[in-house]
PDB file of N, CA and C in Angstrom:
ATOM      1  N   UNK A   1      20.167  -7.570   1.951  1.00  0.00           N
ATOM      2  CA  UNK A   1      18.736  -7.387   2.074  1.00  0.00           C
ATOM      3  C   UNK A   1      18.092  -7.398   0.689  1.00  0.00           C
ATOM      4  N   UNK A   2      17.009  -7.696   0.248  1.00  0.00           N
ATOM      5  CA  UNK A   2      16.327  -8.132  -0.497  1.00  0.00           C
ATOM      6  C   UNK A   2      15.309  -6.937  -0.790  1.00  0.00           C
ATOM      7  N   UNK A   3      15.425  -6.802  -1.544  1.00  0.00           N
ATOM      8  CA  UNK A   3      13.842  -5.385  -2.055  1.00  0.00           C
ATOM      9  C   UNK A   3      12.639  -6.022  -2.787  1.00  0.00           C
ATOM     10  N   UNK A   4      11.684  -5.687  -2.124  1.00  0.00           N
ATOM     11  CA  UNK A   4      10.346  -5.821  -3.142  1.00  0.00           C
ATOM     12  C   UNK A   4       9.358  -4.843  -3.226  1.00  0.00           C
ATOM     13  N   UNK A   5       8.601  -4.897  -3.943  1.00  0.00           N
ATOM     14  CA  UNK A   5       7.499  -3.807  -3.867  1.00  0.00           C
ATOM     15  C   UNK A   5       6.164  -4.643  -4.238  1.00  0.00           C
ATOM     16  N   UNK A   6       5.439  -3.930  -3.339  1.00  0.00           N
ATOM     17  CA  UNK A   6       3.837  -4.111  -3.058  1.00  0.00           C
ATOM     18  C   UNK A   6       2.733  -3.211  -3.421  1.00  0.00           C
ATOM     19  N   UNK A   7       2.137  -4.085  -4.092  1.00  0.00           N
ATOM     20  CA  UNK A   7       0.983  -3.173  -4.768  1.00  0.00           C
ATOM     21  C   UNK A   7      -0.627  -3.853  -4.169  1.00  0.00           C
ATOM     22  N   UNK A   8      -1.424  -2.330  -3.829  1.00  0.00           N
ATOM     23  CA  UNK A   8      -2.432  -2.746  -3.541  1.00  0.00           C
ATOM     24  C   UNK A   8      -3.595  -1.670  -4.320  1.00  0.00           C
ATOM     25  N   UNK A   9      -4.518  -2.679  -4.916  1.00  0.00           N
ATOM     26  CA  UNK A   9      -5.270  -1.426  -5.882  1.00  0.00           C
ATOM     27  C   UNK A   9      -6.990  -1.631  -5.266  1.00  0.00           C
ATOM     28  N   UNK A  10      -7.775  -0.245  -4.869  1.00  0.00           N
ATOM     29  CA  UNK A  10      -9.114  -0.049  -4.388  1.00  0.00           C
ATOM     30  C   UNK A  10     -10.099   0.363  -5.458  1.00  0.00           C
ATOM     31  N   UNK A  11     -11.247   0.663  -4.804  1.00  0.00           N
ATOM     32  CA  UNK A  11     -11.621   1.186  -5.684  1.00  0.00           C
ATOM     33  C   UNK A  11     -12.740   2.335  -5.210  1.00  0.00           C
ATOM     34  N   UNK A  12     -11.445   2.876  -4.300  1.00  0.00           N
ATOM     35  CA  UNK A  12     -12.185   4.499  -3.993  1.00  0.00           C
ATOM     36  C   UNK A  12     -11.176   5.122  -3.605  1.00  0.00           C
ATOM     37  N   UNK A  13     -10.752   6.718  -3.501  1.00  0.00           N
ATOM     38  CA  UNK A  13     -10.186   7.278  -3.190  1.00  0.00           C
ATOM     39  C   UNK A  13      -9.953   7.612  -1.787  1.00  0.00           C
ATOM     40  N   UNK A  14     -10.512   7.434  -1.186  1.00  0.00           N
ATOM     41  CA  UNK A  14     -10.833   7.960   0.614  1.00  0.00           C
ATOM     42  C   UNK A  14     -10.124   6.671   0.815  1.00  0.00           C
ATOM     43  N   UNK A  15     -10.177   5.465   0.300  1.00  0.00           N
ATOM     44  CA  UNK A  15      -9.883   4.317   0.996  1.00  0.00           C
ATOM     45  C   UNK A  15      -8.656   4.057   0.945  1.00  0.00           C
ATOM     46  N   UNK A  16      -8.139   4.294  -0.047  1.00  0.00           N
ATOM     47  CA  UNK A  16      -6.946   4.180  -0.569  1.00  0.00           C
ATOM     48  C   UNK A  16      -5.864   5.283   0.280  1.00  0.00           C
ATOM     49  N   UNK A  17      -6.143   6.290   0.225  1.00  0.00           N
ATOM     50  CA  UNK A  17      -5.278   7.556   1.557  1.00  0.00           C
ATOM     51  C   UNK A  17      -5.525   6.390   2.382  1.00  0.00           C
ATOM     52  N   UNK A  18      -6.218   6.134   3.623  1.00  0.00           N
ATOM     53  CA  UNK A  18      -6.563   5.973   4.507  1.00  0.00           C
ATOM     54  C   UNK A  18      -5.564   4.603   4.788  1.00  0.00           C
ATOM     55  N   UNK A  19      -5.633   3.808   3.644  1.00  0.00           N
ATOM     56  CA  UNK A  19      -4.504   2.086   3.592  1.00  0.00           C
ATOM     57  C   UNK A  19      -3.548   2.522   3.734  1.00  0.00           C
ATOM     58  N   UNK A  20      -3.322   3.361   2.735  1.00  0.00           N
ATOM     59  CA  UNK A  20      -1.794   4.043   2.756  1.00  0.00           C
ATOM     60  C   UNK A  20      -1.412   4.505   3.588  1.00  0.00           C
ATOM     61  N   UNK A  21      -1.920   5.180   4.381  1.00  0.00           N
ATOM     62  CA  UNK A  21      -1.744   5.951   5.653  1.00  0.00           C
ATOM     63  C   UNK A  21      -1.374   4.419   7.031  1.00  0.00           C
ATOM     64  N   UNK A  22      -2.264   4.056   6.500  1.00  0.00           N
ATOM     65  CA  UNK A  22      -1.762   2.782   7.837  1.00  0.00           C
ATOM     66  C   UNK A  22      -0.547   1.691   7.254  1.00  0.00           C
ATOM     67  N   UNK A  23      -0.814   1.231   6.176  1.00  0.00           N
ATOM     68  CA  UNK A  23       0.290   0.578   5.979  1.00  0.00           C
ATOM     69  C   UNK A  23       2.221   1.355   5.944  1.00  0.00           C
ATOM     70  N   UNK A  24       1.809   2.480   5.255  1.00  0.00           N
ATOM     71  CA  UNK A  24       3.398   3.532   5.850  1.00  0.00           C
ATOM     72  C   UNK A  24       3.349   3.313   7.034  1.00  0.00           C
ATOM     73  N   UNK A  25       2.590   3.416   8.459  1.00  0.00           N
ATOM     74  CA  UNK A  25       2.857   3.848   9.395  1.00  0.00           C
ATOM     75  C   UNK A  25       3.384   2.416  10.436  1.00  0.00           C
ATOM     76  N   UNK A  26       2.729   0.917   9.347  1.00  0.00           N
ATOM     77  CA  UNK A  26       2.964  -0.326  10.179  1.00  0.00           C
ATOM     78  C   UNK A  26       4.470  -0.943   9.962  1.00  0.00           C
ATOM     79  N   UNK A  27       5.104  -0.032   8.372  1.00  0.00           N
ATOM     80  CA  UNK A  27       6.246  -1.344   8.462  1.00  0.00           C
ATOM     81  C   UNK A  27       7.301   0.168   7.984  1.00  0.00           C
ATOM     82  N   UNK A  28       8.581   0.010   7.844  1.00  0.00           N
ATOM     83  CA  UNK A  28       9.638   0.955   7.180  1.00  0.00           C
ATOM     84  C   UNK A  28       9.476   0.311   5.971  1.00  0.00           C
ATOM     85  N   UNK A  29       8.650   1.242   4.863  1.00  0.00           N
ATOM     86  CA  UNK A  29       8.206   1.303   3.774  1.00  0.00           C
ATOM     87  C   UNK A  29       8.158   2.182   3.244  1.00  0.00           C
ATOM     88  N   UNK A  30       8.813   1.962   1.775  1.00  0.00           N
ATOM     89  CA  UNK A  30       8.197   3.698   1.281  1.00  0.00           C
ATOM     90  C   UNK A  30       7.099   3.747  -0.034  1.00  0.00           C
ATOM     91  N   UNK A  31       6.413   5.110  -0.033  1.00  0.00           N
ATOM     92  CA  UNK A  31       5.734   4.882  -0.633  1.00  0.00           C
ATOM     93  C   UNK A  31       6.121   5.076  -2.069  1.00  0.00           C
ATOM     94  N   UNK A  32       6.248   4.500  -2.932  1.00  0.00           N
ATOM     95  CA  UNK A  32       6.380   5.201  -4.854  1.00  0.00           C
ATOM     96  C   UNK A  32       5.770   5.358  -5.738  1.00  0.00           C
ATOM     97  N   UNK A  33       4.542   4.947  -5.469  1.00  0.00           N
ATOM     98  CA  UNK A  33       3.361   5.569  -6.391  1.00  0.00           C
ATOM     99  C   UNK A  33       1.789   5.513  -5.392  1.00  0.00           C
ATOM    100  N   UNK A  34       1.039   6.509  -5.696  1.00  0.00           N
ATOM    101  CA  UNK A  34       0.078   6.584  -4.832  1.00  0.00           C
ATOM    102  C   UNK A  34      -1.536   7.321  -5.873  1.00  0.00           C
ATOM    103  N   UNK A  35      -1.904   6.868  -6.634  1.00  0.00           N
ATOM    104  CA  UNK A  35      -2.575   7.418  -7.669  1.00  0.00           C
ATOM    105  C   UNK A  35      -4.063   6.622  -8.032  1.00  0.00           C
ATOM    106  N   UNK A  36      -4.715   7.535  -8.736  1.00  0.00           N
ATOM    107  CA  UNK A  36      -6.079   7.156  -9.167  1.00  0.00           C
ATOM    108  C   UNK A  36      -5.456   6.171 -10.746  1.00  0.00           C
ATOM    109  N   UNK A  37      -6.522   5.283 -10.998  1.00  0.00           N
ATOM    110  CA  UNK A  37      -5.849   5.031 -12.616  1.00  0.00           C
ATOM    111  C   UNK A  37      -7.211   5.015 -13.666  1.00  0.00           C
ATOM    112  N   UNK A  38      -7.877   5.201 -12.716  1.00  0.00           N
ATOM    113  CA  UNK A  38      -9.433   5.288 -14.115  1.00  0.00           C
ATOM    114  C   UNK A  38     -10.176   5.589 -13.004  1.00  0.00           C
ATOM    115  N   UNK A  39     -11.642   6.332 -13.722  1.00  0.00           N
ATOM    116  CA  UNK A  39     -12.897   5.987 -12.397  1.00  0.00           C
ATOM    117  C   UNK A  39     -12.718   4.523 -11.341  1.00  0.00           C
ATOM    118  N   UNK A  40     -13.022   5.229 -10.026  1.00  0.00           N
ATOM    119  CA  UNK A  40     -13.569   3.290  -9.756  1.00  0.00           C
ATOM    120  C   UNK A  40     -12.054   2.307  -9.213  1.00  0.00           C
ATOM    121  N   UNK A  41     -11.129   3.649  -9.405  1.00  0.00           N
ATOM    122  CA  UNK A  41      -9.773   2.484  -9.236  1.00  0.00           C
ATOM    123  C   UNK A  41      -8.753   3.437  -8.833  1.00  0.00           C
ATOM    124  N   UNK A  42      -8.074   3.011  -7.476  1.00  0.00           N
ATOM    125  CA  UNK A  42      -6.993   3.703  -7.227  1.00  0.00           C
ATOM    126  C   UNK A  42      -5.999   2.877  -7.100  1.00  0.00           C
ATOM    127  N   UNK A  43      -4.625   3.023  -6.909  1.00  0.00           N
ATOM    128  CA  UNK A  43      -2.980   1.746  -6.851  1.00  0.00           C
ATOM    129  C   UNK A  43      -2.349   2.719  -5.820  1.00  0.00           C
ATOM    130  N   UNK A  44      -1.869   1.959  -4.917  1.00  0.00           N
ATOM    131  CA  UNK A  44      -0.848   2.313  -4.195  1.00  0.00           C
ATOM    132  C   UNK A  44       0.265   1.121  -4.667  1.00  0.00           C
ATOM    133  N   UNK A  45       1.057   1.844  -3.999  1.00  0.00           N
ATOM    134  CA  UNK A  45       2.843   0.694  -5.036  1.00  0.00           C
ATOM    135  C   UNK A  45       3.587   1.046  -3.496  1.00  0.00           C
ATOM    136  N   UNK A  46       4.119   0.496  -2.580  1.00  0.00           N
ATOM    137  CA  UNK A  46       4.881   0.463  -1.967  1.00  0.00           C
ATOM    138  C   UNK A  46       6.253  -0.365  -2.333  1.00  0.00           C
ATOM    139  N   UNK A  47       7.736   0.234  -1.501  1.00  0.00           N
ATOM    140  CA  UNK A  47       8.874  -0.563  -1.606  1.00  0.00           C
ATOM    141  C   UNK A  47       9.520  -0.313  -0.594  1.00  0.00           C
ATOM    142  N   UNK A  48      10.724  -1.738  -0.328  1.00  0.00           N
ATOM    143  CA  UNK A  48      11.303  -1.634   0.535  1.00  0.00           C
ATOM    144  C   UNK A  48      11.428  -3.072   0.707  1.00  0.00           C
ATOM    145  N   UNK A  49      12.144  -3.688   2.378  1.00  0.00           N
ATOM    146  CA  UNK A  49      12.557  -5.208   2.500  1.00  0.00           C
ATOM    147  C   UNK A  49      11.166  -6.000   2.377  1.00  0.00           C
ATOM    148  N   UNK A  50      11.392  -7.151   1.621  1.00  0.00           N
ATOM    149  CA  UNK A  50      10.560  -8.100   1.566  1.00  0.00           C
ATOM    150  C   UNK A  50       9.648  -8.134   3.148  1.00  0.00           C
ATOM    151  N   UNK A  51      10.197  -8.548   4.167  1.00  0.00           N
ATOM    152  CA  UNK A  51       9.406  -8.515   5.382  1.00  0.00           C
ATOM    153  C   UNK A  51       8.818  -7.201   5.995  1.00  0.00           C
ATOM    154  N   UNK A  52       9.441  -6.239   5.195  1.00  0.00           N
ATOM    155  CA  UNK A  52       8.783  -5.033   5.719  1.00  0.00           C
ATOM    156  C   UNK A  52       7.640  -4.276   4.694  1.00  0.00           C
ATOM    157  N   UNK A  53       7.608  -4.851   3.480  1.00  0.00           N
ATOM    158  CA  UNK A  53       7.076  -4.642   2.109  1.00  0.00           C
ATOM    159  C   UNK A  53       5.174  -5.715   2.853  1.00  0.00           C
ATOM    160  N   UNK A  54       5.795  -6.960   3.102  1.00  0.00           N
ATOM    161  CA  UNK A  54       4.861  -7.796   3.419  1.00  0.00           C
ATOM    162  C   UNK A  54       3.925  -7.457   4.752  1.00  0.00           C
ATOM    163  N   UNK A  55       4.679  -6.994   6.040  1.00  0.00           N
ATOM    164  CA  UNK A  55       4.255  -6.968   6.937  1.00  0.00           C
ATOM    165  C   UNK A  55       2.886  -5.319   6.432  1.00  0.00           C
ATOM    166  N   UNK A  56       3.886  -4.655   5.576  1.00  0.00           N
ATOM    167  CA  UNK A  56       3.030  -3.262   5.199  1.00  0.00           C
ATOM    168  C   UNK A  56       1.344  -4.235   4.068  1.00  0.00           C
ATOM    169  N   UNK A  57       1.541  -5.184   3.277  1.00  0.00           N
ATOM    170  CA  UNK A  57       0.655  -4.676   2.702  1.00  0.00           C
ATOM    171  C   UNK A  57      -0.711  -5.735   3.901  1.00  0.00           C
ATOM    172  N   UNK A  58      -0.113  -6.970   4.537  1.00  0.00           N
ATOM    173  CA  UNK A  58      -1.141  -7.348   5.437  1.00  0.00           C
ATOM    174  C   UNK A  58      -1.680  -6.501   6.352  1.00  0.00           C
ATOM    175  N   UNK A  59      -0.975  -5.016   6.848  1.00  0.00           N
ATOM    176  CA  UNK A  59      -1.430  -4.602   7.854  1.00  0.00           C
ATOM    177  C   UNK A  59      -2.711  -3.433   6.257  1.00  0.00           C
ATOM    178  N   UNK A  60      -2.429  -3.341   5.569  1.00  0.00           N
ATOM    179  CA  UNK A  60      -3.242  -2.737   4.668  1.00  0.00           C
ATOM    180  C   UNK A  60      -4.395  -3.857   4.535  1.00  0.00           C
ATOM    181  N   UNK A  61      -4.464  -4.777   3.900  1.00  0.00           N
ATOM    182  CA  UNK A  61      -5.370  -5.664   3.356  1.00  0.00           C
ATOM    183  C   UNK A  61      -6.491  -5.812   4.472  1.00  0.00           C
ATOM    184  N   UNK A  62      -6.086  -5.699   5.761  1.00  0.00           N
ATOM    185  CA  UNK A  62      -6.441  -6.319   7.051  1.00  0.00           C
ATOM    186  C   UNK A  62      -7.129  -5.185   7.878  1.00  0.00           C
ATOM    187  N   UNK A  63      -7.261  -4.623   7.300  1.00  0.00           N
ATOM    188  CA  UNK A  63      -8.109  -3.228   7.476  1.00  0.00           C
ATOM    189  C   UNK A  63      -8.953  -3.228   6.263  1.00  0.00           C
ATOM    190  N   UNK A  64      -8.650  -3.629   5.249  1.00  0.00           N
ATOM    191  CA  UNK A  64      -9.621  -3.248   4.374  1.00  0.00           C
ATOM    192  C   UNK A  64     -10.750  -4.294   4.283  1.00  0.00           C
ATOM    193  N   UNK A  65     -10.305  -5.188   5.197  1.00  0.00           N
ATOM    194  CA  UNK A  65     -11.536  -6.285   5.209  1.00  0.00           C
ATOM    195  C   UNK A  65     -11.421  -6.964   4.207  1.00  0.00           C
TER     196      UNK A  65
END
């Protein structure tokens, strides 16, 4: 199996819980970083299998419009 990690960066805090919260819950993913990095900007970092890394950050992106 193959590992990757996925990063998705917002730029609000409420929004960012809320991705995170759905993308953990769409694929077996884990989370490894989950943080603010300046005003105006938050990063989530997910890891885990490529198809389960991927399936997590479309079910994120895809909510966020």
């Amino acid at each position: 199996m193959t590992q990757a990690i996925g990063i998705l960066e917002l730029t609000s805090i409420a929004r960012g819980m809320e991705l995170g919260d759905v993308m953990l819950k769409s694929a077996n993913v884990q989370l490894l970083l989950c943080r603010t990095l300046c005003p105006g900007k938050f990063l989530l970092m997910l890891g885990g299998d490529v198809g389960a890394v991927q399936q997590a950050i479309a079910a994120g992106t895809a909510r966020a419009g």
